[in-house]
PDB file of N, CA and C in Angstrom:
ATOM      1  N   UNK A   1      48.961  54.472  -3.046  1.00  0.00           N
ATOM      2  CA  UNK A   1      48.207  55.676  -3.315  1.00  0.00           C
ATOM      3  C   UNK A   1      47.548  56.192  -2.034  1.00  0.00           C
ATOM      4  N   UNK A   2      47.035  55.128  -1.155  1.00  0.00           N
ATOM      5  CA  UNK A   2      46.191  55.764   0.124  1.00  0.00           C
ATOM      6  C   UNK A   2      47.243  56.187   0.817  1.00  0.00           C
ATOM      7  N   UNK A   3      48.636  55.867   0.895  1.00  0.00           N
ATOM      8  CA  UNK A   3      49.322  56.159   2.065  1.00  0.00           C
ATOM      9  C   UNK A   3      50.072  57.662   1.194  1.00  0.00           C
ATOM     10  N   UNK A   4      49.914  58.018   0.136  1.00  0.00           N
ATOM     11  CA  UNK A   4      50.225  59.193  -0.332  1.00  0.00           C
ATOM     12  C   UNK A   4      49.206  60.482   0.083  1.00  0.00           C
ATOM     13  N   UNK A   5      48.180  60.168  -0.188  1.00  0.00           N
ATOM     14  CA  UNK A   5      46.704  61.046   0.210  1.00  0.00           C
ATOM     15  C   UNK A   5      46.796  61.132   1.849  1.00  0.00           C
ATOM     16  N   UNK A   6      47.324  60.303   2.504  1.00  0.00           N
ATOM     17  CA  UNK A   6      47.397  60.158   4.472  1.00  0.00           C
ATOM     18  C   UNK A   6      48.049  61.060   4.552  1.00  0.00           C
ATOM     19  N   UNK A   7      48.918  61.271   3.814  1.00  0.00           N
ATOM     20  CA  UNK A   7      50.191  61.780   4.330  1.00  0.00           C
ATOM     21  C   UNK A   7      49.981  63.466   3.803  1.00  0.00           C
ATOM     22  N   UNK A   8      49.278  63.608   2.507  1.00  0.00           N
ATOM     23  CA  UNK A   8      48.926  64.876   1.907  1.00  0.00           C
ATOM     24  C   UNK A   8      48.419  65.665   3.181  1.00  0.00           C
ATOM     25  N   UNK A   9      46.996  64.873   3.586  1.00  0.00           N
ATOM     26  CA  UNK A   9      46.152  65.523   4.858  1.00  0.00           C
ATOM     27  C   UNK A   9      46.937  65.617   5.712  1.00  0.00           C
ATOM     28  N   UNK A  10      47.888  65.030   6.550  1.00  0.00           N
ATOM     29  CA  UNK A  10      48.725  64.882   7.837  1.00  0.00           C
ATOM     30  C   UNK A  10      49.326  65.967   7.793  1.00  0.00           C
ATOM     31  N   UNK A  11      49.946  66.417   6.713  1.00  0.00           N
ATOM     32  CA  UNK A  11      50.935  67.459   6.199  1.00  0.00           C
ATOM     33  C   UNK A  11      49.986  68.794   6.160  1.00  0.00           C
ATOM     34  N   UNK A  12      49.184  68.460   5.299  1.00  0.00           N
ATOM     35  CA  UNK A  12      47.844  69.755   5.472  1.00  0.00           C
ATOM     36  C   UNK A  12      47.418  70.282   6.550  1.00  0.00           C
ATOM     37  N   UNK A  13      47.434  69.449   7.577  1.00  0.00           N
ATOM     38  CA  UNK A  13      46.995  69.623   9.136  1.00  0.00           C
ATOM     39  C   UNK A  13      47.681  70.359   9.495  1.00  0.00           C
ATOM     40  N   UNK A  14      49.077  69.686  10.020  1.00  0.00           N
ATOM     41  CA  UNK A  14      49.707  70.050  10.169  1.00  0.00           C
ATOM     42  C   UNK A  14      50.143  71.807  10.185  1.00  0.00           C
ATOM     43  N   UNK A  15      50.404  71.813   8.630  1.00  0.00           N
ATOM     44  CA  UNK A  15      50.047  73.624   8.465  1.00  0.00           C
ATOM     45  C   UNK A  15      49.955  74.043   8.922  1.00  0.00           C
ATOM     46  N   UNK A  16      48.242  73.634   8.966  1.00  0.00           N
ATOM     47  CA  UNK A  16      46.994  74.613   9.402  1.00  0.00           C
ATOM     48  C   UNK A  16      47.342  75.065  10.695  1.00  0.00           C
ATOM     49  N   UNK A  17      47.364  73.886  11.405  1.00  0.00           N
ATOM     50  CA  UNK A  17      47.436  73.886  13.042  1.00  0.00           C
ATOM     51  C   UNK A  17      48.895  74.633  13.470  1.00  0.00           C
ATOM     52  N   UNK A  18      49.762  74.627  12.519  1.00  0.00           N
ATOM     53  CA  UNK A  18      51.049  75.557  12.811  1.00  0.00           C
ATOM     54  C   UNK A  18      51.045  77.515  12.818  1.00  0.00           C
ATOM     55  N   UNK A  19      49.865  77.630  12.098  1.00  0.00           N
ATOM     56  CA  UNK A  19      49.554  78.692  12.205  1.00  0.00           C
ATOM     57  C   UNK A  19      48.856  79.505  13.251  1.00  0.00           C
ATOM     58  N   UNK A  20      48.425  78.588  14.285  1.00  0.00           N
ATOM     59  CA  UNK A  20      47.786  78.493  15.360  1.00  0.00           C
ATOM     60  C   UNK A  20      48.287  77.900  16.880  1.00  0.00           C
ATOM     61  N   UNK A  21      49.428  78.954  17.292  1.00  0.00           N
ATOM     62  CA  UNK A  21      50.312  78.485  18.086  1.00  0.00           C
ATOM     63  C   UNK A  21      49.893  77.293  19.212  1.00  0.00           C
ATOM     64  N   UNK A  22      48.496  78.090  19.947  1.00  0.00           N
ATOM     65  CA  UNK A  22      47.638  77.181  20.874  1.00  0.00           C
ATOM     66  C   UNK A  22      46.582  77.040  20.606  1.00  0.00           C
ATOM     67  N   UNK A  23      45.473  76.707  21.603  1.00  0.00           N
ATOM     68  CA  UNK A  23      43.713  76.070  21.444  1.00  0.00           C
ATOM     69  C   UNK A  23      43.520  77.486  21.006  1.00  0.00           C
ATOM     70  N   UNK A  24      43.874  78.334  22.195  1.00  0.00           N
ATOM     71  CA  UNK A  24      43.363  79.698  22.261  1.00  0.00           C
ATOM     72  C   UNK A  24      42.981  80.888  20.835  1.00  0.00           C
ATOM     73  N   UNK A  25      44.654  79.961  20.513  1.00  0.00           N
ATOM     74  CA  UNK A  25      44.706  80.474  18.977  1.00  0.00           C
ATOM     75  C   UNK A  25      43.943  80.490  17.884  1.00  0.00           C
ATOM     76  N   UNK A  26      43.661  79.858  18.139  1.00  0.00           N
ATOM     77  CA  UNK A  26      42.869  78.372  17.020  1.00  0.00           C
ATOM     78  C   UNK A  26      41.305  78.913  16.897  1.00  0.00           C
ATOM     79  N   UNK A  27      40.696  79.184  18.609  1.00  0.00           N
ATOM     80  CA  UNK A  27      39.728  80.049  18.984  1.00  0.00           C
ATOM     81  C   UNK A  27      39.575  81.654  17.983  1.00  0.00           C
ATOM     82  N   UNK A  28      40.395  82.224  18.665  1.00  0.00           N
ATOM     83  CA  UNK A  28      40.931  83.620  17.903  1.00  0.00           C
ATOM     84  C   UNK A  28      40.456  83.342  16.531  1.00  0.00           C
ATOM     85  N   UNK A  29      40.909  83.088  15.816  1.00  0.00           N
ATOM     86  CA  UNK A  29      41.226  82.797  14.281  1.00  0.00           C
ATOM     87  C   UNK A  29      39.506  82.396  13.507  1.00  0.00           C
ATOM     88  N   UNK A  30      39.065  81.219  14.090  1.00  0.00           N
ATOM     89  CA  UNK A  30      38.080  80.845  14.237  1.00  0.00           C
ATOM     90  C   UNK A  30      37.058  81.830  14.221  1.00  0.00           C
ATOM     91  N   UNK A  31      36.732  82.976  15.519  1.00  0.00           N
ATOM     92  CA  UNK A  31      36.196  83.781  15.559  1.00  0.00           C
ATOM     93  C   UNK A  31      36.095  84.920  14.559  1.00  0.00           C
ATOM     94  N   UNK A  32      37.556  85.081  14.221  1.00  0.00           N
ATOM     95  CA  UNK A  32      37.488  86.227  13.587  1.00  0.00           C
ATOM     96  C   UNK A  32      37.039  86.201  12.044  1.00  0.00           C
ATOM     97  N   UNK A  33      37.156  84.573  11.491  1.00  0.00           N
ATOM     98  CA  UNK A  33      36.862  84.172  10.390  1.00  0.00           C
ATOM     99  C   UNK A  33      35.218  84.133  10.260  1.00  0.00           C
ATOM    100  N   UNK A  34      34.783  84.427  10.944  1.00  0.00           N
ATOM    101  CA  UNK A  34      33.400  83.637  11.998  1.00  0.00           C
ATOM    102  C   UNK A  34      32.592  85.139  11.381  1.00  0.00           C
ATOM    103  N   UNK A  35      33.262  86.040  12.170  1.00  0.00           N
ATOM    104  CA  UNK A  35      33.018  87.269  12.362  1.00  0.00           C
ATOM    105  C   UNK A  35      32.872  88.055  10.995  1.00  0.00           C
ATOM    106  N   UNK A  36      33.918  87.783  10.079  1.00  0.00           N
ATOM    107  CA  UNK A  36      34.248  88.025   8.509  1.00  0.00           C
ATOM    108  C   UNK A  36      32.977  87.431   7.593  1.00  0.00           C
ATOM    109  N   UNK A  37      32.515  86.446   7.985  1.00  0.00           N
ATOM    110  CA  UNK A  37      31.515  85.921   7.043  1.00  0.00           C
ATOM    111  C   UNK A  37      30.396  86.751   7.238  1.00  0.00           C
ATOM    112  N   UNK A  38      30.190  86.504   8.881  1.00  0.00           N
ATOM    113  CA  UNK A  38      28.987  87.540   9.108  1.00  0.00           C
ATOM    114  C   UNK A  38      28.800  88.546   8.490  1.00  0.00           C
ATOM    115  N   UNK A  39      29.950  89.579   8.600  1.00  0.00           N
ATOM    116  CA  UNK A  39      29.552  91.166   7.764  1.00  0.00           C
ATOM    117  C   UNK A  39      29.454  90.821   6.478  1.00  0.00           C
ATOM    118  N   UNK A  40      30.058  89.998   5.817  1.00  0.00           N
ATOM    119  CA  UNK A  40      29.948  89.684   4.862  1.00  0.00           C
ATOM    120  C   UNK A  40      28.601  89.338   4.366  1.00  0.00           C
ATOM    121  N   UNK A  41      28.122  88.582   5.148  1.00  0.00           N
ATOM    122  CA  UNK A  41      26.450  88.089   4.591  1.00  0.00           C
ATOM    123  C   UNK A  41      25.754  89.220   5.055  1.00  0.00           C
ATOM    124  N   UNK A  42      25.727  90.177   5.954  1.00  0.00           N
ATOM    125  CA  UNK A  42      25.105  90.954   6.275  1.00  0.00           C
ATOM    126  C   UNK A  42      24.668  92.143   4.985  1.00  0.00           C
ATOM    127  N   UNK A  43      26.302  92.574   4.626  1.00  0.00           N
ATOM    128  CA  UNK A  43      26.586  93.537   2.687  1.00  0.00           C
ATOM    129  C   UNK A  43      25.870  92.790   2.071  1.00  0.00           C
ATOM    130  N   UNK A  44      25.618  91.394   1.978  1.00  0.00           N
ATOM    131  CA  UNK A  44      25.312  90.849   1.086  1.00  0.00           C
ATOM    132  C   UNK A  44      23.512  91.125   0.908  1.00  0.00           C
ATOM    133  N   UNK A  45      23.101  90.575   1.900  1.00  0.00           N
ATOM    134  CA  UNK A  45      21.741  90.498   2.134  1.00  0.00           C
ATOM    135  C   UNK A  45      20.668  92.298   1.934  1.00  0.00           C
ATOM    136  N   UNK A  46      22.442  93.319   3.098  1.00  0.00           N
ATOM    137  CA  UNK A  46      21.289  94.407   2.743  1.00  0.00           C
ATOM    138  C   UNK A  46      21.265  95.086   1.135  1.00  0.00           C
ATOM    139  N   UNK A  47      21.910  94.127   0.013  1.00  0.00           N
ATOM    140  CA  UNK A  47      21.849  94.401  -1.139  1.00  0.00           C
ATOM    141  C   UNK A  47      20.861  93.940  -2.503  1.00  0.00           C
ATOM    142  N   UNK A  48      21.092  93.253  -1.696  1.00  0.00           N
ATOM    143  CA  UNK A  48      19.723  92.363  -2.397  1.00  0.00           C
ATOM    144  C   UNK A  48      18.271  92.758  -2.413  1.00  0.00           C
ATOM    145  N   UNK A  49      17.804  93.462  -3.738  1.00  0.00           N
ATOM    146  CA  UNK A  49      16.146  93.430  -3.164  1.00  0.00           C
ATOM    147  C   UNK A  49      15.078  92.195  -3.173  1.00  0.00           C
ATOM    148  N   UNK A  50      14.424  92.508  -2.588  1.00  0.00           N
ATOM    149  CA  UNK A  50      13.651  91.834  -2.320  1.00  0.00           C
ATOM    150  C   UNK A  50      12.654  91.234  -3.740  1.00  0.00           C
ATOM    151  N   UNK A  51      12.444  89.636  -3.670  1.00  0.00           N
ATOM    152  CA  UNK A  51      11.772  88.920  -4.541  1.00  0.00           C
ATOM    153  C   UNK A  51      10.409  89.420  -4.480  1.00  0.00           C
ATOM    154  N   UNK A  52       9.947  89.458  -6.075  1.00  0.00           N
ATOM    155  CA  UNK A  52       8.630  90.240  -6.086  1.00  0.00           C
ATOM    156  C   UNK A  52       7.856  88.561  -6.199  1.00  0.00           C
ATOM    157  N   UNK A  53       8.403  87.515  -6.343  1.00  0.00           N
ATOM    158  CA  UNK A  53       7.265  85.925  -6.529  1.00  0.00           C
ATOM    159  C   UNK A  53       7.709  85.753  -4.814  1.00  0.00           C
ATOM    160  N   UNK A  54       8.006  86.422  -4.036  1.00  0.00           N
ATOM    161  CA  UNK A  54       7.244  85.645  -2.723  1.00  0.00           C
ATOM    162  C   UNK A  54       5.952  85.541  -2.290  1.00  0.00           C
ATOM    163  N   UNK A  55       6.198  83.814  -1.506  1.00  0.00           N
ATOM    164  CA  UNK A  55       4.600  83.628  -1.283  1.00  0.00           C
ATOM    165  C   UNK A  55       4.348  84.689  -0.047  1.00  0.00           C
ATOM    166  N   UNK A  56       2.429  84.950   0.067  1.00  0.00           N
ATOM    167  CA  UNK A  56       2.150  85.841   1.082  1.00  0.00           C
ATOM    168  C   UNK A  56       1.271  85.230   2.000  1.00  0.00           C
TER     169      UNK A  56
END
């Protein structure tokens, strides 16, 4: 069973890292995913109003 699950991840890696020709790549990708969350939390946050039980 453990050497089935080794091999799941190895293979999973693998993938991943195939999608990502070099380091550089890997960088790129990274960033831009990086970058995606940000605006993302940014929509998020300027939507939200503000809690009326904050402490003062």
């Amino acid at each position: 069973m453990k050497k089935i699950v080794l091999a799941a991840i190895l293979m999973s890696g693998a993938i991943v890292l195939s999608g990502c020709n070099t380091v550089a790549g890997l960088g790129t990708d990274l960033k831009k995913g990086a970058e995606h969350v940000g605006s993302a939390l940014e929509r998020a946050g300027n939507s939200v109003a503000p809690s009326q039980n904050q402490a003062k």
